[in-house]
C-alpha atoms as a PDB file:
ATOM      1  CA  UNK A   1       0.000   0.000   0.000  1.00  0.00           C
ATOM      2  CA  UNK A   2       1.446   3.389  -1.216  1.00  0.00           C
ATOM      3  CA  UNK A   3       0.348   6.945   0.442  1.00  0.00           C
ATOM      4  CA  UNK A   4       0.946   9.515  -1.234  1.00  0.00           C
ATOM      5  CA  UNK A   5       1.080  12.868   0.594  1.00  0.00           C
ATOM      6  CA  UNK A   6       0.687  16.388  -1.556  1.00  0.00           C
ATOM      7  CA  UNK A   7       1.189  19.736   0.431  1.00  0.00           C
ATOM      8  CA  UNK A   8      -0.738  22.357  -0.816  1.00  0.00           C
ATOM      9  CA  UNK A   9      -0.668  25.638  -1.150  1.00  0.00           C
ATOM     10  CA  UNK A  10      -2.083  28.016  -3.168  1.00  0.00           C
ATOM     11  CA  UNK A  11      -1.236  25.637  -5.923  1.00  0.00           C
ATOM     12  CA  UNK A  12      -5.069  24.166  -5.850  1.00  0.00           C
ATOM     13  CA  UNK A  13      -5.295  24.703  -9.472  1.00  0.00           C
ATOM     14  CA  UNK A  14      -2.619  22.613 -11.151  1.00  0.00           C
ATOM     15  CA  UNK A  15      -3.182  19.810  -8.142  1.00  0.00           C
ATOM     16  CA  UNK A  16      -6.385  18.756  -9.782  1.00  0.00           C
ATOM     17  CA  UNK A  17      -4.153  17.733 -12.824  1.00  0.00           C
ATOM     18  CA  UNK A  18      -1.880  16.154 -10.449  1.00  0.00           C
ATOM     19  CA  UNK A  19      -4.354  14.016  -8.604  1.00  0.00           C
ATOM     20  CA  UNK A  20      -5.934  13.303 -12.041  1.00  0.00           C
ATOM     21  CA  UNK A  21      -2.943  12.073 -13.561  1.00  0.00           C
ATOM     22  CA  UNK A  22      -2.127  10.080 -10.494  1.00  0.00           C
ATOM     23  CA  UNK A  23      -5.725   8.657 -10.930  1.00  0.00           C
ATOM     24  CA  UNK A  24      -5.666   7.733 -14.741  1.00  0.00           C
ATOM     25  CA  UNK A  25      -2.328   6.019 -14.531  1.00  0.00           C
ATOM     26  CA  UNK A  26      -2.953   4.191 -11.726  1.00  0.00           C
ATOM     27  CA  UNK A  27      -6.800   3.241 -11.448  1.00  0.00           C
ATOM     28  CA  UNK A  28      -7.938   2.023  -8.449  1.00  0.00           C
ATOM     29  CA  UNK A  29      -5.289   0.483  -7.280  1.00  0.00           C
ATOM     30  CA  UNK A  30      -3.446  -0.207  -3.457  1.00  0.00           C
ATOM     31  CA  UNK A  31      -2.593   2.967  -2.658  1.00  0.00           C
ATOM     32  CA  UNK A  32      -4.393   6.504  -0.898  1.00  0.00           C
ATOM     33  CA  UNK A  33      -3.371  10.113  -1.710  1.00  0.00           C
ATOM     34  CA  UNK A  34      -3.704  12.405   1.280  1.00  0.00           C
ATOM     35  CA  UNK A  35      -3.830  16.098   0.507  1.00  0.00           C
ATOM     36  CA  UNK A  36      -2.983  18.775   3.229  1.00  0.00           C
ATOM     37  CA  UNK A  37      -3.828  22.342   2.877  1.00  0.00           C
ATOM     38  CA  UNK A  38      -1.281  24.616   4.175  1.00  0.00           C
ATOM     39  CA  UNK A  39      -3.631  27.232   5.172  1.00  0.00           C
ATOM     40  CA  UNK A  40      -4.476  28.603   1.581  1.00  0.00           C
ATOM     41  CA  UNK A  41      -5.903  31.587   0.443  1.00  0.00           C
ATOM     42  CA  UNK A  42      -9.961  31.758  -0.272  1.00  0.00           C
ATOM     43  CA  UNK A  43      -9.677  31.395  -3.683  1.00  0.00           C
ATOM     44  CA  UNK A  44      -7.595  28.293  -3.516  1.00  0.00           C
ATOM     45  CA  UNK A  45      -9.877  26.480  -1.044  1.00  0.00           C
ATOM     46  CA  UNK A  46     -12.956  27.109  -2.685  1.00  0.00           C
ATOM     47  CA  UNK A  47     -11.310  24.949  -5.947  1.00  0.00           C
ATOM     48  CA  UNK A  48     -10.276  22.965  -3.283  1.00  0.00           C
ATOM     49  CA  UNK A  49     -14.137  22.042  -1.978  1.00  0.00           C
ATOM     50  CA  UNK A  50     -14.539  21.476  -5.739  1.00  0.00           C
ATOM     51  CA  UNK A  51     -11.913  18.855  -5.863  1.00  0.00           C
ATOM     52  CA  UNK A  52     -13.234  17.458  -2.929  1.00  0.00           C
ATOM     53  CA  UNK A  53     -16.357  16.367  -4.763  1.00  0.00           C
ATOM     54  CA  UNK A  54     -14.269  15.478  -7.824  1.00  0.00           C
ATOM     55  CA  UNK A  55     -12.305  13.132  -5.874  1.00  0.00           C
ATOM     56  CA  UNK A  56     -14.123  11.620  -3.238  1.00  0.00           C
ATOM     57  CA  UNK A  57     -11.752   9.395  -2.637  1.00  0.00           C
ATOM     58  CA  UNK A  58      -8.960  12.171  -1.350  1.00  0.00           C
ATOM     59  CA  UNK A  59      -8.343  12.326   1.782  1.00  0.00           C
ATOM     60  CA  UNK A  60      -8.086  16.205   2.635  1.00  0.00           C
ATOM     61  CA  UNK A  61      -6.450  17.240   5.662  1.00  0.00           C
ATOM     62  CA  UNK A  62      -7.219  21.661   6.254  1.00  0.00           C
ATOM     63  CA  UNK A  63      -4.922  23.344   8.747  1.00  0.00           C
ATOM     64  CA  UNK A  64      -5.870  26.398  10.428  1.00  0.00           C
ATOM     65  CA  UNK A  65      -2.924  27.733  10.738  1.00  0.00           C
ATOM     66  CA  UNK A  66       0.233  27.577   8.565  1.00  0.00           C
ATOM     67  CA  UNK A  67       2.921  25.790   9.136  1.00  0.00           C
ATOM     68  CA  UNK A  68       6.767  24.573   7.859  1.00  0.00           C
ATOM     69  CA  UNK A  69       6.450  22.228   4.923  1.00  0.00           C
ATOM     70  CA  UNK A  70       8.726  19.479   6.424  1.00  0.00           C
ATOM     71  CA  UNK A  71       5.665  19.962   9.389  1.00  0.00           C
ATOM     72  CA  UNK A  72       2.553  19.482   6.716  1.00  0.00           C
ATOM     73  CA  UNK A  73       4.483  16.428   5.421  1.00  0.00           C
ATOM     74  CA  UNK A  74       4.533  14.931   8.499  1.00  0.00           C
ATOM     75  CA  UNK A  75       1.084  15.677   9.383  1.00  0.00           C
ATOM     76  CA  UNK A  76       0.041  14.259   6.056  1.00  0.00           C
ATOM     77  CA  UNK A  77       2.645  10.723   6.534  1.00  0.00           C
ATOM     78  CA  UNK A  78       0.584  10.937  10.032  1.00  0.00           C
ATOM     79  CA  UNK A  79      -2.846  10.844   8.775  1.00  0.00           C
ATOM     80  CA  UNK A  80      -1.953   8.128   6.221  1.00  0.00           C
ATOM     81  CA  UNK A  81      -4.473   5.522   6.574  1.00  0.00           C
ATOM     82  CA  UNK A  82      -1.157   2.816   5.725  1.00  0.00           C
ATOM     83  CA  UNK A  83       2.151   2.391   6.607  1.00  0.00           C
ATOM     84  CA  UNK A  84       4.057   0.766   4.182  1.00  0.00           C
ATOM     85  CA  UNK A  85       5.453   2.926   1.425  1.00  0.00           C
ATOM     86  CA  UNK A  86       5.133   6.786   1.857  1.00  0.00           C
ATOM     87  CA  UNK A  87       5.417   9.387  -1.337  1.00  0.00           C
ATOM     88  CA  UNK A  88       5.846  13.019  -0.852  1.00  0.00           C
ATOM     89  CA  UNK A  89       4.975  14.754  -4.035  1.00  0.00           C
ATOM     90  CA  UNK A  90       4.530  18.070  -5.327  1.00  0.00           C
ATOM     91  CA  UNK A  91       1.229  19.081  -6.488  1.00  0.00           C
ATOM     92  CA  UNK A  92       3.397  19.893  -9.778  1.00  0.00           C
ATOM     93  CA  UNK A  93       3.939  16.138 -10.149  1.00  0.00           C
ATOM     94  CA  UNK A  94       1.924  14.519 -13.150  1.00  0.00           C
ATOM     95  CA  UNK A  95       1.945  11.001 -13.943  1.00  0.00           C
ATOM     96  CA  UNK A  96       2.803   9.772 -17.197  1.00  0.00           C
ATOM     97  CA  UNK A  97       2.408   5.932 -16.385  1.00  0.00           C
ATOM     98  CA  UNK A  98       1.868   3.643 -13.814  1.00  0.00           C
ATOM     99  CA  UNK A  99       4.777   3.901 -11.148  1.00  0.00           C
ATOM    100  CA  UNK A 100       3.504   3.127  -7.524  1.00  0.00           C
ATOM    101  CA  UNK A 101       3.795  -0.960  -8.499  1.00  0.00           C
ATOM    102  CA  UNK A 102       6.859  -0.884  -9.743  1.00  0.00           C
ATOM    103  CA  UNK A 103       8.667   1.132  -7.891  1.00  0.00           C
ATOM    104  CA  UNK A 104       7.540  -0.509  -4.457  1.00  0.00           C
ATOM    105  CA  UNK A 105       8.551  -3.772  -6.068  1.00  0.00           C
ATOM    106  CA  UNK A 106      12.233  -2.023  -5.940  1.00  0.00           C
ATOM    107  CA  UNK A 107      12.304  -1.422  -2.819  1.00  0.00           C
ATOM    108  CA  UNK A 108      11.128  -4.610  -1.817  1.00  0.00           C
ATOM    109  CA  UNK A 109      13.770  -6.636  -3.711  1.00  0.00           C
ATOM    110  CA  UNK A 110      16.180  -3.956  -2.664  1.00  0.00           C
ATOM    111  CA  UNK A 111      16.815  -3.757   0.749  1.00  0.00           C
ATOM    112  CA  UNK A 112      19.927  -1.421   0.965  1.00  0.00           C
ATOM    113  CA  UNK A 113      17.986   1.354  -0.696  1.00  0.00           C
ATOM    114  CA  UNK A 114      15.962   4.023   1.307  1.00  0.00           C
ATOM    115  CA  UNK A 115      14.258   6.016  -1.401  1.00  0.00           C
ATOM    116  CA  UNK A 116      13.499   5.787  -4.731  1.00  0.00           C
ATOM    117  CA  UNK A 117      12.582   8.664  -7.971  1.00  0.00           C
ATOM    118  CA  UNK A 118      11.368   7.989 -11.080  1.00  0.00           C
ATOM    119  CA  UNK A 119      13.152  11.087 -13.804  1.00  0.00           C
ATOM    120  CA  UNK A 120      11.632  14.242 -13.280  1.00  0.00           C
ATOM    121  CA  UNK A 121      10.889  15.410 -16.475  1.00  0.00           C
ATOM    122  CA  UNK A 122      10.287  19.385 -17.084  1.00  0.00           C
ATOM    123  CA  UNK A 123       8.137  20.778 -19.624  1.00  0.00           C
ATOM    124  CA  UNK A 124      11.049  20.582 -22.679  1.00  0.00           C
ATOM    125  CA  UNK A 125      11.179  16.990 -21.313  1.00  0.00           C
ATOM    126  CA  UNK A 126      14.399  17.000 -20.116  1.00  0.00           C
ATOM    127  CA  UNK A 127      15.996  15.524 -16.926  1.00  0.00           C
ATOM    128  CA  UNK A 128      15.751  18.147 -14.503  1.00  0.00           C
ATOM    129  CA  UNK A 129      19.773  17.617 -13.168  1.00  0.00           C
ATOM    130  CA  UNK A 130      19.358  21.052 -10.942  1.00  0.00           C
ATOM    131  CA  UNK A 131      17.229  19.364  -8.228  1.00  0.00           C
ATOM    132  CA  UNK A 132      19.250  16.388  -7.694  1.00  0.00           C
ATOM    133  CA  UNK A 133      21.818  18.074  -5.828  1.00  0.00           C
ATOM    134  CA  UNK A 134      25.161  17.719  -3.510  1.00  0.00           C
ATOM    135  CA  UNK A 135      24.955  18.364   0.062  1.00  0.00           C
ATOM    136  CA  UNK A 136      25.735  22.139   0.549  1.00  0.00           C
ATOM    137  CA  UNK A 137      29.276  23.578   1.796  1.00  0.00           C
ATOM    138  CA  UNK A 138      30.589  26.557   2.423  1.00  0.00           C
ATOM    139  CA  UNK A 139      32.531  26.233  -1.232  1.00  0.00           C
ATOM    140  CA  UNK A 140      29.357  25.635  -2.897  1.00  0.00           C
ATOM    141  CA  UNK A 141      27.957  28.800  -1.356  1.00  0.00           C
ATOM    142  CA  UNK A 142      31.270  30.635  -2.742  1.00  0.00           C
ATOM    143  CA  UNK A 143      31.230  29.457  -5.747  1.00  0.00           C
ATOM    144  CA  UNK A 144      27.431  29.030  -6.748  1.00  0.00           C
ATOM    145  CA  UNK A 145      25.425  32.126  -4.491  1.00  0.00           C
ATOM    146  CA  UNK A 146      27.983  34.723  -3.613  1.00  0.00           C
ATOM    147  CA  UNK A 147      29.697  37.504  -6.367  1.00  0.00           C
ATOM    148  CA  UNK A 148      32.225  35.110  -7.542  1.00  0.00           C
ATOM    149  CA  UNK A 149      29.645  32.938  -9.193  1.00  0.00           C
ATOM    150  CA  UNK A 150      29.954  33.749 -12.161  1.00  0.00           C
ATOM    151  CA  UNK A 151      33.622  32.253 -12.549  1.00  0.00           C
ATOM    152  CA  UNK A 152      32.458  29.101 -11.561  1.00  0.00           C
ATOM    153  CA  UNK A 153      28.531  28.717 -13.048  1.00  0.00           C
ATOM    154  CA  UNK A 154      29.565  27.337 -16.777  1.00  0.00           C
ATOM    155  CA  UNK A 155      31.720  24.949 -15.503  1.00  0.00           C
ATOM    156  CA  UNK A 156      30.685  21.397 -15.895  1.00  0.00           C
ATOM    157  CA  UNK A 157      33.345  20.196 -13.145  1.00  0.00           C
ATOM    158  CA  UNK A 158      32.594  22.716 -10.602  1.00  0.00           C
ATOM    159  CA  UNK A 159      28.975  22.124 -10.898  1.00  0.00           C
ATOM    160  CA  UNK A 160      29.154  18.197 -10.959  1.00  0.00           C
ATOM    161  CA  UNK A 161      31.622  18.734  -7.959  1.00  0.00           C
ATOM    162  CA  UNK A 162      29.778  20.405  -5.757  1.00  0.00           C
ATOM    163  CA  UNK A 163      26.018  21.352  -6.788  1.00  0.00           C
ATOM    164  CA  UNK A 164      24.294  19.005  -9.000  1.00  0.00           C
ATOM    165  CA  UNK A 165      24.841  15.080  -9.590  1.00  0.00           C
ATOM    166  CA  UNK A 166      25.981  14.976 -13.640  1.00  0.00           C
ATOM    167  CA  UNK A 167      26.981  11.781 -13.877  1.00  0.00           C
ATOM    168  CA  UNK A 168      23.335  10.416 -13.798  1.00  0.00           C
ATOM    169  CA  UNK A 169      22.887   8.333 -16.779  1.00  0.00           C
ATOM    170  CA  UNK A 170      19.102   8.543 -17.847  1.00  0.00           C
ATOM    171  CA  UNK A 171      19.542   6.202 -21.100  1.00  0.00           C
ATOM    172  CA  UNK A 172      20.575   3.689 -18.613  1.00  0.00           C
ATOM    173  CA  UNK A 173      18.506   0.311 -17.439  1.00  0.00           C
ATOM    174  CA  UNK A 174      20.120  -0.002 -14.213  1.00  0.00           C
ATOM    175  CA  UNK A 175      19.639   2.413 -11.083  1.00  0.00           C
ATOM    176  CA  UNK A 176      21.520   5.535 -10.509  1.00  0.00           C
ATOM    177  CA  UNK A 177      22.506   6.165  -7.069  1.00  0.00           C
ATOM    178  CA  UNK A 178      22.742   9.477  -6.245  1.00  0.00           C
ATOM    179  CA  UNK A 179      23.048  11.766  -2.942  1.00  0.00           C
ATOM    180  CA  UNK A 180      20.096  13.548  -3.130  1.00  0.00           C
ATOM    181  CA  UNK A 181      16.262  13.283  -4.090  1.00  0.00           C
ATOM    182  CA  UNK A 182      13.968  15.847  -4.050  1.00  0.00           C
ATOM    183  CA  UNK A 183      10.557  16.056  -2.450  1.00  0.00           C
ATOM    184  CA  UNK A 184       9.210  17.108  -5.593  1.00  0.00           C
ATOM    185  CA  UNK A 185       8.791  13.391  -5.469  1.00  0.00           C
ATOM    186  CA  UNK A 186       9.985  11.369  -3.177  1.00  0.00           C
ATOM    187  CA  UNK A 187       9.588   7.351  -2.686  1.00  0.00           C
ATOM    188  CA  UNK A 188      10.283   5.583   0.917  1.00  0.00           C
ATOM    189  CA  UNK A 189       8.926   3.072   3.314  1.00  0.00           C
ATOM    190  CA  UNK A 190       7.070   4.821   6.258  1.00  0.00           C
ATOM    191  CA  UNK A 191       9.468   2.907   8.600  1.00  0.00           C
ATOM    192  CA  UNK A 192      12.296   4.426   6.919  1.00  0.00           C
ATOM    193  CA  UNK A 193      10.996   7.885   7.267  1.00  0.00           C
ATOM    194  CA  UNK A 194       9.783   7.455  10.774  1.00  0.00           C
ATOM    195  CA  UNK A 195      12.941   5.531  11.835  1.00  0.00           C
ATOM    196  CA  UNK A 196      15.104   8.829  10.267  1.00  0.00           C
ATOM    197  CA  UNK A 197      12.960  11.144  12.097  1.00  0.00           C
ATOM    198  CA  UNK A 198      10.621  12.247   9.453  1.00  0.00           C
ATOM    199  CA  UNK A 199      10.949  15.736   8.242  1.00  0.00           C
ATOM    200  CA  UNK A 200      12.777  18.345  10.049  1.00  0.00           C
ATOM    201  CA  UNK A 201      10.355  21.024  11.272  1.00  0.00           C
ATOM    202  CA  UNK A 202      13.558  23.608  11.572  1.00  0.00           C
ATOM    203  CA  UNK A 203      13.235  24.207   7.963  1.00  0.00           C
ATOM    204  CA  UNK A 204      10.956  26.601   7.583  1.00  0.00           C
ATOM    205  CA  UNK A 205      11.278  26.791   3.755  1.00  0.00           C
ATOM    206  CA  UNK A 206      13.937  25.026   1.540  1.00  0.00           C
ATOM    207  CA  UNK A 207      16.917  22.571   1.872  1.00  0.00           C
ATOM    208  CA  UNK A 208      13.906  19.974   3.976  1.00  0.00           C
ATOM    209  CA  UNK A 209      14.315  17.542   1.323  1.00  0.00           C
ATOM    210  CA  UNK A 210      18.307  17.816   1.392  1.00  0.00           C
ATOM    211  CA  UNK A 211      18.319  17.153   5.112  1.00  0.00           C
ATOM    212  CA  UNK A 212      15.735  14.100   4.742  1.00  0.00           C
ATOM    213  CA  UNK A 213      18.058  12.440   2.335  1.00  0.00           C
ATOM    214  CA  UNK A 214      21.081  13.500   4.447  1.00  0.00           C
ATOM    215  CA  UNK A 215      19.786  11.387   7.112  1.00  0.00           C
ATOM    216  CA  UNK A 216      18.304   8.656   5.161  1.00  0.00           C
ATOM    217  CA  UNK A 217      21.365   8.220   3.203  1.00  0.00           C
ATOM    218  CA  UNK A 218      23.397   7.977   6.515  1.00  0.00           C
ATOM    219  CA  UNK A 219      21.719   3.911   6.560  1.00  0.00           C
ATOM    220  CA  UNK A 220      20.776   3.516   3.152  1.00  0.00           C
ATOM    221  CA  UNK A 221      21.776   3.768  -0.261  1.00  0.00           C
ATOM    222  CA  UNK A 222      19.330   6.315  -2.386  1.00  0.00           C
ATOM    223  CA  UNK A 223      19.013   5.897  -6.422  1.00  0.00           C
ATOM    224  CA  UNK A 224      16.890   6.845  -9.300  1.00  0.00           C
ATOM    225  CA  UNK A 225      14.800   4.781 -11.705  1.00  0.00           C
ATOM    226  CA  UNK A 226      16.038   5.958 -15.193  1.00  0.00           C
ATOM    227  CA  UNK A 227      13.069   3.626 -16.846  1.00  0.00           C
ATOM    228  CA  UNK A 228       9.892   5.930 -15.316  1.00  0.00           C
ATOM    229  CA  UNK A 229       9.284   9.290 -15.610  1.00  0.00           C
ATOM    230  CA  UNK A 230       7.129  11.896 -14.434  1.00  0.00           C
ATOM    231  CA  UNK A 231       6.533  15.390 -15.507  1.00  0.00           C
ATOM    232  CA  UNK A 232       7.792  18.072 -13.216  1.00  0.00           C
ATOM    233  CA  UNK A 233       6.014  21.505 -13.896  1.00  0.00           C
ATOM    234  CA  UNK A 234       8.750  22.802 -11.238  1.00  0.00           C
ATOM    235  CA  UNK A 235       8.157  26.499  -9.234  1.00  0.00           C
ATOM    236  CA  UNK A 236       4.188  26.722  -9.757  1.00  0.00           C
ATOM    237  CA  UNK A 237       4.488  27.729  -6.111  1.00  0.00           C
ATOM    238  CA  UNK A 238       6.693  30.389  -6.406  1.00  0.00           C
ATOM    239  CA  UNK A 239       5.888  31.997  -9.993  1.00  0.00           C
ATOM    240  CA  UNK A 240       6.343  35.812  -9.191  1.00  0.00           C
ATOM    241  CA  UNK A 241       8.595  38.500 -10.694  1.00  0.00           C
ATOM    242  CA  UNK A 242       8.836  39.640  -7.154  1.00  0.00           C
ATOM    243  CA  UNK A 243      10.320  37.008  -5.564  1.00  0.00           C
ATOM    244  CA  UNK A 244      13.563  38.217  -4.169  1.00  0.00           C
ATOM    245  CA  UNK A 245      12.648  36.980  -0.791  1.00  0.00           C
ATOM    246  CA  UNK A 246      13.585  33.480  -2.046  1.00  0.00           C
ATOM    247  CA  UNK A 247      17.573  34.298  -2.145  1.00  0.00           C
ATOM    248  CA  UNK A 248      17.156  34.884   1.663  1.00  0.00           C
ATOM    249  CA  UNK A 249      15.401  31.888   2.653  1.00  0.00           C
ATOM    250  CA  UNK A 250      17.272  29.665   0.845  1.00  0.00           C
ATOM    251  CA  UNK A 251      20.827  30.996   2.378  1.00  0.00           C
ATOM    252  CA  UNK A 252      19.168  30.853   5.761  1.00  0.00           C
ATOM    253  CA  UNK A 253      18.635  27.272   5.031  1.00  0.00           C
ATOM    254  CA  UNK A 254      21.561  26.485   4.429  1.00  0.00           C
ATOM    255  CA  UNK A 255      23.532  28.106   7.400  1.00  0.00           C
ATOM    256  CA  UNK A 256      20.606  26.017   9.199  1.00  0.00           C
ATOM    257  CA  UNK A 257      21.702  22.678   7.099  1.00  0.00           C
ATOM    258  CA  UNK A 258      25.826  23.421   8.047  1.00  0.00           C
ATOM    259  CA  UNK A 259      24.895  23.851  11.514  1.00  0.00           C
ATOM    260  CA  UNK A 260      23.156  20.716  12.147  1.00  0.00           C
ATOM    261  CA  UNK A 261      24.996  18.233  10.385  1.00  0.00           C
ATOM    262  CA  UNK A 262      28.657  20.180  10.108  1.00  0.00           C
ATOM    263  CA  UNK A 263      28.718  21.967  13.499  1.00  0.00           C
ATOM    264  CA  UNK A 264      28.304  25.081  14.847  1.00  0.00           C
ATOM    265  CA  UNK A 265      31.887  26.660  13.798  1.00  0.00           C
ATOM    266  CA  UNK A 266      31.083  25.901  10.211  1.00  0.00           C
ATOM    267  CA  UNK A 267      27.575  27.515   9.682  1.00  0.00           C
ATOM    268  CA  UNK A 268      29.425  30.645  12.078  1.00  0.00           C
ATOM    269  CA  UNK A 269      31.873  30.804   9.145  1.00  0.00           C
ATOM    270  CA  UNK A 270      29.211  30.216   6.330  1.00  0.00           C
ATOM    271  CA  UNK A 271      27.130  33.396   8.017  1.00  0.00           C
ATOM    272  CA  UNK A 272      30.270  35.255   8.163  1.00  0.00           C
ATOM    273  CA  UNK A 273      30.808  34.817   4.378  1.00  0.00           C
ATOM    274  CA  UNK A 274      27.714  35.546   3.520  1.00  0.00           C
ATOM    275  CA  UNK A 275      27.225  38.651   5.545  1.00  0.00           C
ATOM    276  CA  UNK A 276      30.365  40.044   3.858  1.00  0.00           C
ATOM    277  CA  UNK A 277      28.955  38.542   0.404  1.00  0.00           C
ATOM    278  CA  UNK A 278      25.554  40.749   0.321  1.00  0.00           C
ATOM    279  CA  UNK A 279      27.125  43.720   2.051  1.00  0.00           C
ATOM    280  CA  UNK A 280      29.068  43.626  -0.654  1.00  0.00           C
ATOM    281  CA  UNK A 281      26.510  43.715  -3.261  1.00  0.00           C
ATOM    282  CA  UNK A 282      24.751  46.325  -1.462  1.00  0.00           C
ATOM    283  CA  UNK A 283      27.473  48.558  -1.395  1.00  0.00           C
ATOM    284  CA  UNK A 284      27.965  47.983  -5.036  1.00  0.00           C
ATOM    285  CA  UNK A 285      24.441  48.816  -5.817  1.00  0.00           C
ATOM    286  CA  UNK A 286      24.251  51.787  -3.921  1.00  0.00           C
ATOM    287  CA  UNK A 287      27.661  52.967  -5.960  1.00  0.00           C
ATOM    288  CA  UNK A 288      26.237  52.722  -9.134  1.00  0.00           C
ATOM    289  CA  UNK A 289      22.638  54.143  -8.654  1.00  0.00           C
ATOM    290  CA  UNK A 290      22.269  56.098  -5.240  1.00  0.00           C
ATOM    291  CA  UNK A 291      18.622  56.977  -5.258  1.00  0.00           C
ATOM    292  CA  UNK A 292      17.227  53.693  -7.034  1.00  0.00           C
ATOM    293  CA  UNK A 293      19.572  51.059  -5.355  1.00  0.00           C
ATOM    294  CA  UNK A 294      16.492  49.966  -3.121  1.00  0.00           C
ATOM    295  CA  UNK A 295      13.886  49.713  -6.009  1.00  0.00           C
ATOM    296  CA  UNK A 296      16.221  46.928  -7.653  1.00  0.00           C
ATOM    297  CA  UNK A 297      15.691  43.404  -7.174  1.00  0.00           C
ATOM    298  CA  UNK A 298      19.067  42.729  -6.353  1.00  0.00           C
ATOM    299  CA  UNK A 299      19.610  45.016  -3.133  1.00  0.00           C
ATOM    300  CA  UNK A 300      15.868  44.116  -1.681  1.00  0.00           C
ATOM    301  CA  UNK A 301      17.189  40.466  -2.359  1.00  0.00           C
ATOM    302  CA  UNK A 302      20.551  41.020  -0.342  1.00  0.00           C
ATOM    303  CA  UNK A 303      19.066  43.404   2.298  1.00  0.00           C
ATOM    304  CA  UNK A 304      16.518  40.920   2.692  1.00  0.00           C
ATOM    305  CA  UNK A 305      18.789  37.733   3.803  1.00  0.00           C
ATOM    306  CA  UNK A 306      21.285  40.528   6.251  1.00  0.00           C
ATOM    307  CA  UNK A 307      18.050  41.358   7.618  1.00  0.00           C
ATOM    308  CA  UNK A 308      17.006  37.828   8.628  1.00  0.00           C
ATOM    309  CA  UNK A 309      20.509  37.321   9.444  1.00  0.00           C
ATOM    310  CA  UNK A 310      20.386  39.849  12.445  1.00  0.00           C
ATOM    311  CA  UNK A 311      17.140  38.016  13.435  1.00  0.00           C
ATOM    312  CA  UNK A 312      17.981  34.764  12.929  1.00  0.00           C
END
């Protein structure tokens, strides 16, 4: 029995074709999908009471309050109805053939492995590389997020070194182990993800799905399925021009991801770098257009994460 858990919000219209994809490829079959609402706007939950009646056979958990994503996960692997084999998927996730069979016949025959993800396919169809990623380090910040990026951002080595996994082979038939799988979709045994302590609640947004395969892959080996493939319509949730808030979070994340699983001294360093990084890049901005450097998107971006680094 597979349950698959979908946190939503605000992204109520493109989970109906998620749920309905999951539902033509896979019939009624052994499995339960178990929607929670992340305290969505009114426009989102009245589609939502829609796709209750659409699919009666949803389970729809509403909370009245927001909370973390890792959090919503949980409550949703909580209010499964079975605890065998646990997906937590996007509501940007749409089936292109049947999966939950197959892939929970892997991890049966499998035993060494802790999670499992089919390709994630964007809209042009191709293997999205970006989200299966290395762990984060204070070089990857350097060379990837701070003002020396672009030296580093074309190059295939740096990038396969230290942000994304390259060498996955997606014309291959066997598995491809990798370090990292997103929670875009994410296949594992509910012991596995209760015996790794489920999702960090820390996170309040981003790096959640890093940490959850940091753990799991601490005991077990994690791969990809090159032979199925879903389609990944990646960032609904976040599809704004105005989004510089993002930068912030993310960084924040990942002093919070050094500091747990590096130590203390390392994410001390990492916010030291960083605070020198956007200060930086403030100072710059405010050289080269004094009474507009606050309108652009890069200064709100990098006064945004030094502000939440004074409150964090």
């Amino acid at each position: 029995m597979v349950s698959i858990v979908i946190v939503n919000f605000n992204t109520s219209d493109i989970l109906g074709s998620s749920l309905s994809s999951v539902l033509h490829w896979e019939g009624k079959g052994d499995y339960e999908i178990v929607v929670v609402d992340n305290c969505s706007d009114e426009k989102n939950i009245s589609i939502l009471d829609k796709h209750s009646l659409t699919f009666p056979n949803v389970k729809f958990i509403r909370l009245k309050e927001q909370v973390s994503f890792s959090e919503a996960n949980n409550i949703g692997a909580e209010g499964s109805s079975h605890k065998e084999f646990l997906i937590i998927m996007n509501p940007d996730i749409l089936f292109t053939q049947p999966l939950l069979n197959e892939l929970s016949k892997i991890m049966n025959d499998n035993k060494e492995i802790g999670a499992l993800s089919p390709l994630l396919l964007g809209e042009d169809k191709n293997f999205q590389y970006s989200y299966f990623q290395r762990y984060p380090t204070i070089r990857r910040f350097i060379y990837f997020e701070s003002i020396f990026a672009k030296l580093f951002i074309k190059s295939r080595h740096f990038n396969n070194k230290y942000l994304m996994n390259l060498d996955i082979n997606v014309d291959s038939k066997e598995l491809q182990f990798t370090e990292q799988i997103p929670c875009a979709f994410f296949f594992t045994s509910y012991n596995i993800f209760k015996e790794t302590g489920m999702m960090d609640k820390s996170y309040k947004l981003f790096f959640e799905d890093v940490d959850l395969s940091y753990r799991v892959n601490q005991k077990y080996k994690l791969a990809i399925v090159p032979q199925y493939k879903v389609l990944h319509l990646s960032g609904v949730s976040f599809a704004s021009s105005d989004n510089w808030w993002m930068y912030g979070r993310f960084v924040i994340s990942m002093i919070n991801f050094i500091r747990i699983h590096n130590g203390v001294l390392k994410a001390f360093l990492l916010r030291q770098i960083v605070k020198l990084n956007s200060s930086v890049v403030l100072l710059g901005e405010i050289i080269k257009s004094p009474s507009k450097a606050s309108l652009q998107y890069r200064y709100k971006k990098h006064k945004y994460l030094l502000d939440l680094l004074k409150e964090d």
